[in-house]
PDB file of N, CA and C in Angstrom:
ATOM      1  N   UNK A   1       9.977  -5.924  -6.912  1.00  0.00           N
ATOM      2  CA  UNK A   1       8.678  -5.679  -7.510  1.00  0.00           C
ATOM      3  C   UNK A   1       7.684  -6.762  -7.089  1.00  0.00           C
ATOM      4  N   UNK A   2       8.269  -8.052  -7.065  1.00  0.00           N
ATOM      5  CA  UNK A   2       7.558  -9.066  -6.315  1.00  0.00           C
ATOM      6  C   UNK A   2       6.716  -8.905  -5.157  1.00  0.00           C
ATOM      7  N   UNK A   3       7.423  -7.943  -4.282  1.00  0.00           N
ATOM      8  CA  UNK A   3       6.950  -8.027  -2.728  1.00  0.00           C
ATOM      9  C   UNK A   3       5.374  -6.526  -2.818  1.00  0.00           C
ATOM     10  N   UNK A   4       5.586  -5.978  -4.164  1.00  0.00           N
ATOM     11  CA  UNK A   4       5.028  -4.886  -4.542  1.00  0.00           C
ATOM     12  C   UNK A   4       3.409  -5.184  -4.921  1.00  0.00           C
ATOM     13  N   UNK A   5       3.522  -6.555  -5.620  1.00  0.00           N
ATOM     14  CA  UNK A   5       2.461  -6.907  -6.910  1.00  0.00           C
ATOM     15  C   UNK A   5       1.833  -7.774  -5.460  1.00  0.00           C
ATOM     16  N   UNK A   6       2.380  -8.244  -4.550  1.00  0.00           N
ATOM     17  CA  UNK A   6       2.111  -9.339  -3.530  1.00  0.00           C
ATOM     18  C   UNK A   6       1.483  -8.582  -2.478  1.00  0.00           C
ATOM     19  N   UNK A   7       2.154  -6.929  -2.261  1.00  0.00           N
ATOM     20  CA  UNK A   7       0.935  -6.652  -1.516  1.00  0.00           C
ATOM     21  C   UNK A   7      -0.619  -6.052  -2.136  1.00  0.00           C
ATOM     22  N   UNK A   8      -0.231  -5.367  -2.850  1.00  0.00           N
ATOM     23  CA  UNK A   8      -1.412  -4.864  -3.679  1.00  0.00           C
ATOM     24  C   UNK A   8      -2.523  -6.014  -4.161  1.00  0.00           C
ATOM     25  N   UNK A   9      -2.530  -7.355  -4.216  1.00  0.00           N
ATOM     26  CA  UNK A   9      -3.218  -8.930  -4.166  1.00  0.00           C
ATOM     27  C   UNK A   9      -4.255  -8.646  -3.205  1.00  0.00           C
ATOM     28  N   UNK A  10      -4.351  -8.283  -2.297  1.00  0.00           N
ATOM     29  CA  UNK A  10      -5.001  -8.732  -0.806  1.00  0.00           C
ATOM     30  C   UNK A  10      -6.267  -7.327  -0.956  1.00  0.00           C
ATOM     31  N   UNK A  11      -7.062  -7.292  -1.117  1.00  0.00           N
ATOM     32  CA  UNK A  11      -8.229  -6.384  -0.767  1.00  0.00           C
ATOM     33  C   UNK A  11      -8.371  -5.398   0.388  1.00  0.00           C
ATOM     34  N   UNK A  12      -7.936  -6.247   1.503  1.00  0.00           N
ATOM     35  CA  UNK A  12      -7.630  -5.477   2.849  1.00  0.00           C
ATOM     36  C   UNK A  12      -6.345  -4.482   2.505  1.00  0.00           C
ATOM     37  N   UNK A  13      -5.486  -4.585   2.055  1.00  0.00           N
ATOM     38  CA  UNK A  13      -4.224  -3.902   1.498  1.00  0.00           C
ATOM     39  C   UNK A  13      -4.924  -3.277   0.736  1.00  0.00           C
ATOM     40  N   UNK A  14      -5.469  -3.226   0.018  1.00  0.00           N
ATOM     41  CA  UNK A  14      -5.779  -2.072  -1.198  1.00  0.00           C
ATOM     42  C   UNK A  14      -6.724  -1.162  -0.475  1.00  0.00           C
ATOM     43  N   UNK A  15      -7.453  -1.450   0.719  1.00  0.00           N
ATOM     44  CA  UNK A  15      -8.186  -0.505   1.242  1.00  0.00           C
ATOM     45  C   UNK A  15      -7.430  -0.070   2.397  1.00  0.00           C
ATOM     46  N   UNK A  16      -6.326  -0.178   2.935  1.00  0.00           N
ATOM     47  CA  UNK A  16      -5.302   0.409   3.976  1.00  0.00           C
ATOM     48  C   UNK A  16      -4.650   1.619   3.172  1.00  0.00           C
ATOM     49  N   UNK A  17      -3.975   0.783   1.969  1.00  0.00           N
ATOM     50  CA  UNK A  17      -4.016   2.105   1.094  1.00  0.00           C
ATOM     51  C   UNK A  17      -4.640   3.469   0.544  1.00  0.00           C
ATOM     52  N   UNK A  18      -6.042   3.030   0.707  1.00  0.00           N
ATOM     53  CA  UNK A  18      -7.106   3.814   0.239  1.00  0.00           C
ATOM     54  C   UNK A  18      -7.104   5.123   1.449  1.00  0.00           C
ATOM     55  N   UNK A  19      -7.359   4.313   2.524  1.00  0.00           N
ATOM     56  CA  UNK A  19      -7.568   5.255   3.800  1.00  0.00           C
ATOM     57  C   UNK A  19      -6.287   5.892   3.946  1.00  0.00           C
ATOM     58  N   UNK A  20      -5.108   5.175   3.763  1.00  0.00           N
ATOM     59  CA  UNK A  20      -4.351   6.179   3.785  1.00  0.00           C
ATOM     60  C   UNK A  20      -3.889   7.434   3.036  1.00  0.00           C
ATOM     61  N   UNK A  21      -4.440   7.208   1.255  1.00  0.00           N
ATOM     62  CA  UNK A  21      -4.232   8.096   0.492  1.00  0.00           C
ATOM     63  C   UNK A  21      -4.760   9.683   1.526  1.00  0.00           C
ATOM     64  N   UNK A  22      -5.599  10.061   2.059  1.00  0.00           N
ATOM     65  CA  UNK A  22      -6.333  11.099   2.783  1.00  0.00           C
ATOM     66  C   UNK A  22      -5.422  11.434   3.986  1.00  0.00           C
ATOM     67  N   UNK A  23      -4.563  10.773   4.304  1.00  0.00           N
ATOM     68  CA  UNK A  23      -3.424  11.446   5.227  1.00  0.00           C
ATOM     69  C   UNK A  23      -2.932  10.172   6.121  1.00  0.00           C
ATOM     70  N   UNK A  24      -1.711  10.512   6.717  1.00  0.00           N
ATOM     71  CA  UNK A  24      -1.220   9.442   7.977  1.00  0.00           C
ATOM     72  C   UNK A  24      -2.536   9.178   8.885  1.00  0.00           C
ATOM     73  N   UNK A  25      -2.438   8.070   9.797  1.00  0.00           N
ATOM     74  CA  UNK A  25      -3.681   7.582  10.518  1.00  0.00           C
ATOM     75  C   UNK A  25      -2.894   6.628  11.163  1.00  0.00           C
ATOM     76  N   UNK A  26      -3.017   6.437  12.404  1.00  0.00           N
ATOM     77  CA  UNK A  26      -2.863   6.000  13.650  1.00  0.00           C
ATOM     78  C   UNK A  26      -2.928   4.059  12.907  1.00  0.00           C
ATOM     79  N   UNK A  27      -2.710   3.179  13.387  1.00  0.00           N
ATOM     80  CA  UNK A  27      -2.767   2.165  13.363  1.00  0.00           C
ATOM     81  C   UNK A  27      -4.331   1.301  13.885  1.00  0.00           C
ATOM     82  N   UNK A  28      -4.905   1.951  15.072  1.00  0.00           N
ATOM     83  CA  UNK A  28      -5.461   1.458  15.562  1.00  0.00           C
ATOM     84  C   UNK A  28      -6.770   2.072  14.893  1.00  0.00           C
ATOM     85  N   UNK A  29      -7.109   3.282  14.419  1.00  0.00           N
ATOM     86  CA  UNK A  29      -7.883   3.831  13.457  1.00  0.00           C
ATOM     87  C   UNK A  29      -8.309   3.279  11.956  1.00  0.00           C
ATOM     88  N   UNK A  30      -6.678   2.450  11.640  1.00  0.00           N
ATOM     89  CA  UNK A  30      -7.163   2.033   9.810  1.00  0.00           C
ATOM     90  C   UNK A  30      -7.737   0.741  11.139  1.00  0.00           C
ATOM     91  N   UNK A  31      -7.016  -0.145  11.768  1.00  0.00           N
ATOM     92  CA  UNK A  31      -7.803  -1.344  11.774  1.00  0.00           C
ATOM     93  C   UNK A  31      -9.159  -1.133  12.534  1.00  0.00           C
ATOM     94  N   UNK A  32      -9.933   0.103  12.941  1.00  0.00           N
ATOM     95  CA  UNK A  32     -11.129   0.034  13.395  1.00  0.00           C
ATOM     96  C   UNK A  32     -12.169  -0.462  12.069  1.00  0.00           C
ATOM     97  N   UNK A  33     -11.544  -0.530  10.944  1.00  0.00           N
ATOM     98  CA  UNK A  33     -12.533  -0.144   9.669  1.00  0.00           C
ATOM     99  C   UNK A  33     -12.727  -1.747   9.054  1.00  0.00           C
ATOM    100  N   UNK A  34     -12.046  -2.663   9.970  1.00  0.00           N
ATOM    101  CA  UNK A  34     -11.847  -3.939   9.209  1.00  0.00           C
ATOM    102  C   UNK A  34     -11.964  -5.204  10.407  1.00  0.00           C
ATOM    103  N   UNK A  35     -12.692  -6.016  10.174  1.00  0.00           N
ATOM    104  CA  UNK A  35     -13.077  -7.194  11.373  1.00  0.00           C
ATOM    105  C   UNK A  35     -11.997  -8.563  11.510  1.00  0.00           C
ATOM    106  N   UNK A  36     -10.533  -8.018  11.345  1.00  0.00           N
ATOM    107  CA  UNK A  36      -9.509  -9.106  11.761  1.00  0.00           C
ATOM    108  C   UNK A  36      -9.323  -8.897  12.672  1.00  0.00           C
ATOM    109  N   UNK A  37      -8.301  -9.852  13.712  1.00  0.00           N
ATOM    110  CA  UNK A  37      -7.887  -9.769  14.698  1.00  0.00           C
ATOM    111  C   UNK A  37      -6.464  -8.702  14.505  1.00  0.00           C
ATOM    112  N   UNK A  38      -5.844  -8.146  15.697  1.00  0.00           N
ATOM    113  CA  UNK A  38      -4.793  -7.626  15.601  1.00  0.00           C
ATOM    114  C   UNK A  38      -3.523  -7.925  15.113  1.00  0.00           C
ATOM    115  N   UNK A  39      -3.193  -9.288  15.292  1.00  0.00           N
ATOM    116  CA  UNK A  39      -2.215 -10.183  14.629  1.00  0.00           C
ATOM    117  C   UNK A  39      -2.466 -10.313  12.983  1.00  0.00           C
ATOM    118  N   UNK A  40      -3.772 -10.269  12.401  1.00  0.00           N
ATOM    119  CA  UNK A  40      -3.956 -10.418  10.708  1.00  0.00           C
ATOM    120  C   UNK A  40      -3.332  -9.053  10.558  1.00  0.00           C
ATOM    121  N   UNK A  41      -4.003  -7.572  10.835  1.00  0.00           N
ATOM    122  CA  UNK A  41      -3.675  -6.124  11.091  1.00  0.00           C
ATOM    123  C   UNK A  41      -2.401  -5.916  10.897  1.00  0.00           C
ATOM    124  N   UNK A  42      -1.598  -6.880  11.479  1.00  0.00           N
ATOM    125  CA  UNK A  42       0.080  -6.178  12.119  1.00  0.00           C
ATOM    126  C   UNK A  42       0.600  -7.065  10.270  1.00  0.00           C
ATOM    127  N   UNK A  43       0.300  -8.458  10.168  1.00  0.00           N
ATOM    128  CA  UNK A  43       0.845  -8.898   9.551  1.00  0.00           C
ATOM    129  C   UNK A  43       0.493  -7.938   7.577  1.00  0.00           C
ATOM    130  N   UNK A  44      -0.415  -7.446   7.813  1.00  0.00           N
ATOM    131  CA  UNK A  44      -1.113  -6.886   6.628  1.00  0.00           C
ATOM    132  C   UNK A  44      -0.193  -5.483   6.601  1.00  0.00           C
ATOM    133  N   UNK A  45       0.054  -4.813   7.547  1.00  0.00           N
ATOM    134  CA  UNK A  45       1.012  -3.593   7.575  1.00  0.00           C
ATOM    135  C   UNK A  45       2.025  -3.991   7.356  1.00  0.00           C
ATOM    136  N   UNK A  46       2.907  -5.158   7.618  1.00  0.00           N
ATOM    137  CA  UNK A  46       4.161  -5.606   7.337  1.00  0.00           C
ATOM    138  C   UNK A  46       4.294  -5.911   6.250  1.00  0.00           C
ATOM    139  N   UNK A  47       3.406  -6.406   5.464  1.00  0.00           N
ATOM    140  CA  UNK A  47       3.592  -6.691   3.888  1.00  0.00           C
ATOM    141  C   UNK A  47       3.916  -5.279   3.119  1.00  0.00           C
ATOM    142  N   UNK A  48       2.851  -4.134   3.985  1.00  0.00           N
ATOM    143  CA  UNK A  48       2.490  -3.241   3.152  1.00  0.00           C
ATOM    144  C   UNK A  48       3.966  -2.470   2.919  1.00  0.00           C
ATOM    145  N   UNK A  49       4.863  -2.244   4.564  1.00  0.00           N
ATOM    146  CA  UNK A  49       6.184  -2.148   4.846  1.00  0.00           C
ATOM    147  C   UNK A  49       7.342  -2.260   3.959  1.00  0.00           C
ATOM    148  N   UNK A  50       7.060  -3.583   3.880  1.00  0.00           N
ATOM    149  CA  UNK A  50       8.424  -4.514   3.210  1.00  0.00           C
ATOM    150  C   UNK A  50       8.260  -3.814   1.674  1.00  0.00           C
ATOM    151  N   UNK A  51       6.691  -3.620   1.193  1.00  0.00           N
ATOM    152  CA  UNK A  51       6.767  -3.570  -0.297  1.00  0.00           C
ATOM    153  C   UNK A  51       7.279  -1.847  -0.111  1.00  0.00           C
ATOM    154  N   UNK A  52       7.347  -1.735   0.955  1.00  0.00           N
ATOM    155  CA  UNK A  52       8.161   0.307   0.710  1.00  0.00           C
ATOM    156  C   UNK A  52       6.490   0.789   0.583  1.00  0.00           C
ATOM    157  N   UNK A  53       5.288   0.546   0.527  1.00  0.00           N
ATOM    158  CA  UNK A  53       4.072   1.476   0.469  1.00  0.00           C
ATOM    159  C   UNK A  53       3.700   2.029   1.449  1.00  0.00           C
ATOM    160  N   UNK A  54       4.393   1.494   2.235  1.00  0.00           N
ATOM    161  CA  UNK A  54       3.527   2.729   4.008  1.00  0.00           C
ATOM    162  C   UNK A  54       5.382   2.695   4.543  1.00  0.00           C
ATOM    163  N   UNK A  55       4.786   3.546   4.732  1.00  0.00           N
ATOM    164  CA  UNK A  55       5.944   4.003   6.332  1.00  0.00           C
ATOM    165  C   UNK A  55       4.988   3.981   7.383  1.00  0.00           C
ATOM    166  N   UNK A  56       5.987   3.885   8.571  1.00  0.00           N
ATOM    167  CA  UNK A  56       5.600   3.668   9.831  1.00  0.00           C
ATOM    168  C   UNK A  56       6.444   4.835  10.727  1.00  0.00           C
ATOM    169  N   UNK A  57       5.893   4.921  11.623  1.00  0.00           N
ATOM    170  CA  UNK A  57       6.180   6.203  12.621  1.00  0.00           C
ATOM    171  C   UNK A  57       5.607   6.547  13.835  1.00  0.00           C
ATOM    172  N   UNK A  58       6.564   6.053  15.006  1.00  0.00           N
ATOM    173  CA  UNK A  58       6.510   5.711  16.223  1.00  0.00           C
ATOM    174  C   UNK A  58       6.120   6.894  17.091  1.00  0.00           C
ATOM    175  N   UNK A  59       5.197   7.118  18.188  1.00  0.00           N
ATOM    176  CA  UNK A  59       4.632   8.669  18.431  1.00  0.00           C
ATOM    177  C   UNK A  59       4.114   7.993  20.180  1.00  0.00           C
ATOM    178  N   UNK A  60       5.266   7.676  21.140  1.00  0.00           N
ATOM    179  CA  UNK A  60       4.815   7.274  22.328  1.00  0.00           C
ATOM    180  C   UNK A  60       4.441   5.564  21.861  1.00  0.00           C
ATOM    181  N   UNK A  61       3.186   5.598  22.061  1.00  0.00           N
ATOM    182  CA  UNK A  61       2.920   3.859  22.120  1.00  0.00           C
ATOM    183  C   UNK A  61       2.057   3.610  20.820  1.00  0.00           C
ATOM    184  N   UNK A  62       1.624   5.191  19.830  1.00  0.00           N
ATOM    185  CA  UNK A  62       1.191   5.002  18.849  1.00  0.00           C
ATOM    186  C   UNK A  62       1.981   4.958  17.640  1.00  0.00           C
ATOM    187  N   UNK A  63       1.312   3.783  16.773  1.00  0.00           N
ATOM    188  CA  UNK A  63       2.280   3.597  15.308  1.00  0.00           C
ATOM    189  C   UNK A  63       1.346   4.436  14.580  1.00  0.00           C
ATOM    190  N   UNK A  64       1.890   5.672  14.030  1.00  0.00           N
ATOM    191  CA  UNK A  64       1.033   6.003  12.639  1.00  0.00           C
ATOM    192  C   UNK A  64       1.649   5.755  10.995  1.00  0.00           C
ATOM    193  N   UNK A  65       0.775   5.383  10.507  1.00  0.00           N
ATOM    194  CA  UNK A  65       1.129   4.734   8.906  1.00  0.00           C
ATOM    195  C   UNK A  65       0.832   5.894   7.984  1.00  0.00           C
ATOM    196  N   UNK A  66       1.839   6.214   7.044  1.00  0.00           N
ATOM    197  CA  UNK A  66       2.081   7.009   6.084  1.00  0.00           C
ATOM    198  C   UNK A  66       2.034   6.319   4.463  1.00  0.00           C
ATOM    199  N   UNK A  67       1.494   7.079   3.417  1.00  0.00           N
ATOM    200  CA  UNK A  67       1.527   6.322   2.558  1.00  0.00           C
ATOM    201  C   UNK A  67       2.834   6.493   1.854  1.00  0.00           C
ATOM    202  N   UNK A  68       3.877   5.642   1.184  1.00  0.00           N
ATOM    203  CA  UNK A  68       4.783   6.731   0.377  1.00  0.00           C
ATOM    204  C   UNK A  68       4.484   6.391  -1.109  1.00  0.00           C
ATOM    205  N   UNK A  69       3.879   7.473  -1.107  1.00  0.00           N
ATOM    206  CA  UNK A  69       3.664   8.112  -2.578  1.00  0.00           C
ATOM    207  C   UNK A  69       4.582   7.612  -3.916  1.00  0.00           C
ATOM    208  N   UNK A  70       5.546   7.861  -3.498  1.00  0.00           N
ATOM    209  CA  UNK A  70       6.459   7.662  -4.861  1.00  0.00           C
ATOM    210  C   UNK A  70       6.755   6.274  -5.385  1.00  0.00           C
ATOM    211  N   UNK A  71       6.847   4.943  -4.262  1.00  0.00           N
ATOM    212  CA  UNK A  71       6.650   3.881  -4.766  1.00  0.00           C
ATOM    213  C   UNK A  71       5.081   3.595  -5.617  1.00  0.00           C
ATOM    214  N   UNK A  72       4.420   4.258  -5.183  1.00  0.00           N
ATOM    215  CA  UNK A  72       2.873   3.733  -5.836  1.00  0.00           C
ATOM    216  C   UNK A  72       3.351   4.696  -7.244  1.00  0.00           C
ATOM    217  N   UNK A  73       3.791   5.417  -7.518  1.00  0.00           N
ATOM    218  CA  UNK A  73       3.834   6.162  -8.628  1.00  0.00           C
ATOM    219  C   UNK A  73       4.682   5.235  -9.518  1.00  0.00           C
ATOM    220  N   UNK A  74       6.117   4.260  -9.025  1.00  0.00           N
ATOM    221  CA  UNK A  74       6.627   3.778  -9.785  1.00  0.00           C
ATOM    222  C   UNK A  74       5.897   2.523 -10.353  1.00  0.00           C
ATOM    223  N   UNK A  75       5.231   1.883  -9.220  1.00  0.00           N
ATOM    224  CA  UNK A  75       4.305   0.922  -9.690  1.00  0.00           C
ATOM    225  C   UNK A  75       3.432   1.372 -10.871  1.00  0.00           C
ATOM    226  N   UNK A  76       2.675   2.244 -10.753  1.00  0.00           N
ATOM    227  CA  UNK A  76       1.658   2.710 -11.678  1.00  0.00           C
ATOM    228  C   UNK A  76       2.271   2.666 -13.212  1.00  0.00           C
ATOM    229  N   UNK A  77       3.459   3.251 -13.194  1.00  0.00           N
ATOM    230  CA  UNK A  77       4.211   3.884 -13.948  1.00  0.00           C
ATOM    231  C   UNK A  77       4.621   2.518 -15.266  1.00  0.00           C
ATOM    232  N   UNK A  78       5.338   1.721 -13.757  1.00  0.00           N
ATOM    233  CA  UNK A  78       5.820   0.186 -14.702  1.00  0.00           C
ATOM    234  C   UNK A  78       4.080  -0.273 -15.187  1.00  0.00           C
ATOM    235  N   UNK A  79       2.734  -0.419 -14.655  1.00  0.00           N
ATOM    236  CA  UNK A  79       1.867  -1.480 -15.059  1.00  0.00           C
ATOM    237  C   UNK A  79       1.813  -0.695 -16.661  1.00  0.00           C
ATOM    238  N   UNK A  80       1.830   0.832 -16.845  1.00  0.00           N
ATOM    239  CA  UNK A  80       1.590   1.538 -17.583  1.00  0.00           C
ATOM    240  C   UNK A  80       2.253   1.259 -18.668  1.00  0.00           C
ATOM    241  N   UNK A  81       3.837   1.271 -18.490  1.00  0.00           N
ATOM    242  CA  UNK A  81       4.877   1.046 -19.896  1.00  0.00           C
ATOM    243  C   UNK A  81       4.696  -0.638 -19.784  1.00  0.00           C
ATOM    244  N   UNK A  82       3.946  -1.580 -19.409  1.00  0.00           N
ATOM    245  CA  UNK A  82       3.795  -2.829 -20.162  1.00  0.00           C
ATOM    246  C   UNK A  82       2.203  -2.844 -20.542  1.00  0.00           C
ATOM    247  N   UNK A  83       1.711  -1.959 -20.125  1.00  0.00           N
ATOM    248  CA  UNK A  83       0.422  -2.360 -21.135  1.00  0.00           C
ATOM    249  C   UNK A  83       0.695  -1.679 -22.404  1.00  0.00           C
ATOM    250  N   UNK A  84       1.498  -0.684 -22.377  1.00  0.00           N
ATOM    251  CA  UNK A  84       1.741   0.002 -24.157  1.00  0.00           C
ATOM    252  C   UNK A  84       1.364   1.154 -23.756  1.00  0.00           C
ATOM    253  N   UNK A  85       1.047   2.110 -22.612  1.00  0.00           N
ATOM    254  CA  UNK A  85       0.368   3.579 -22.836  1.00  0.00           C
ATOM    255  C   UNK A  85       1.677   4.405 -22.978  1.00  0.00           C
ATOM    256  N   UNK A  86       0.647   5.359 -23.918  1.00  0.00           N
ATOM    257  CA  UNK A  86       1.906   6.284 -24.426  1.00  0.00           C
ATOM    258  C   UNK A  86       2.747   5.522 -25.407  1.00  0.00           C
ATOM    259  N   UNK A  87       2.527   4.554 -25.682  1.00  0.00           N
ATOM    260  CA  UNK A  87       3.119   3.501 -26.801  1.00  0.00           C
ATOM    261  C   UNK A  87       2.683   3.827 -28.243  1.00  0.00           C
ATOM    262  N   UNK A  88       2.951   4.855 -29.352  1.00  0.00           N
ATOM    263  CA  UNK A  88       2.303   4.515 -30.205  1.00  0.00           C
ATOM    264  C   UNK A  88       2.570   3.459 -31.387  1.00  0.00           C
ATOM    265  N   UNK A  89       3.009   2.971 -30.767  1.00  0.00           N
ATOM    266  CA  UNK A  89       3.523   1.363 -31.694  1.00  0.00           C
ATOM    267  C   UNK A  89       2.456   0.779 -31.844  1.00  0.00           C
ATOM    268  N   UNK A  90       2.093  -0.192 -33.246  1.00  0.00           N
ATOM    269  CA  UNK A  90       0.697  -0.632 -33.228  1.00  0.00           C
ATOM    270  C   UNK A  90       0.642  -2.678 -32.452  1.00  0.00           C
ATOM    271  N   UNK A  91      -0.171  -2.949 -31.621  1.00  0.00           N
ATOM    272  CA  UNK A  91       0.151  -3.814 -31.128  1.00  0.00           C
ATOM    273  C   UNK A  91      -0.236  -5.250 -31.996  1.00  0.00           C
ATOM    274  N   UNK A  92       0.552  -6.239 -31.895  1.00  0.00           N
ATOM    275  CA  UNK A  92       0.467  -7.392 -32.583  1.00  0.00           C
ATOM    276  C   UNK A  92       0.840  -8.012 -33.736  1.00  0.00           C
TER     277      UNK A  92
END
């Protein structure tokens, strides 16, 4: 969950995500939208990787990035049962 909360931190990550919610997209397409070098790019997809939020998928010499859905659902899910939703317990 660590590597989860660590990518979702970074702004650039939360908008790789974003673009990807709307479908898979080429690598070289999400980083047209953002002014790092290719090396920040690669290292920002690898976080995104490790935390299980994108897949990757090799197509000739192009990487296209996929979002997977179901980890962002478990995330959502856990921030949800510690803030109390759906909790009707009274808090404090």
């Amino acid at each position: 969950m660590n590597n989860l909360y660590q990518a979702l931190s970074h702004p650039v990550r939360r908008k790789i995500l974003k673009l990807l919610n709307a479908g898979a997209l080429p690598a070289g397409e999400i980083a047209g939208h953002f002014d790092v070098s290719k090396p920040t790019m690669s290292g920002h997809f690898n976080v995104l990787k490790d935390a299980g939020l994108i897949q990757a998928e090799r197509d000739g010499t192009t990487i296209r990035y996929r979002l997977n859905v179901s980890v962002l659902e478990e995330a959502a899910a856990a921030i949800l049962e510690l803030m109390g939703a759906g909790d009707a317990t009274p808090k404090g």
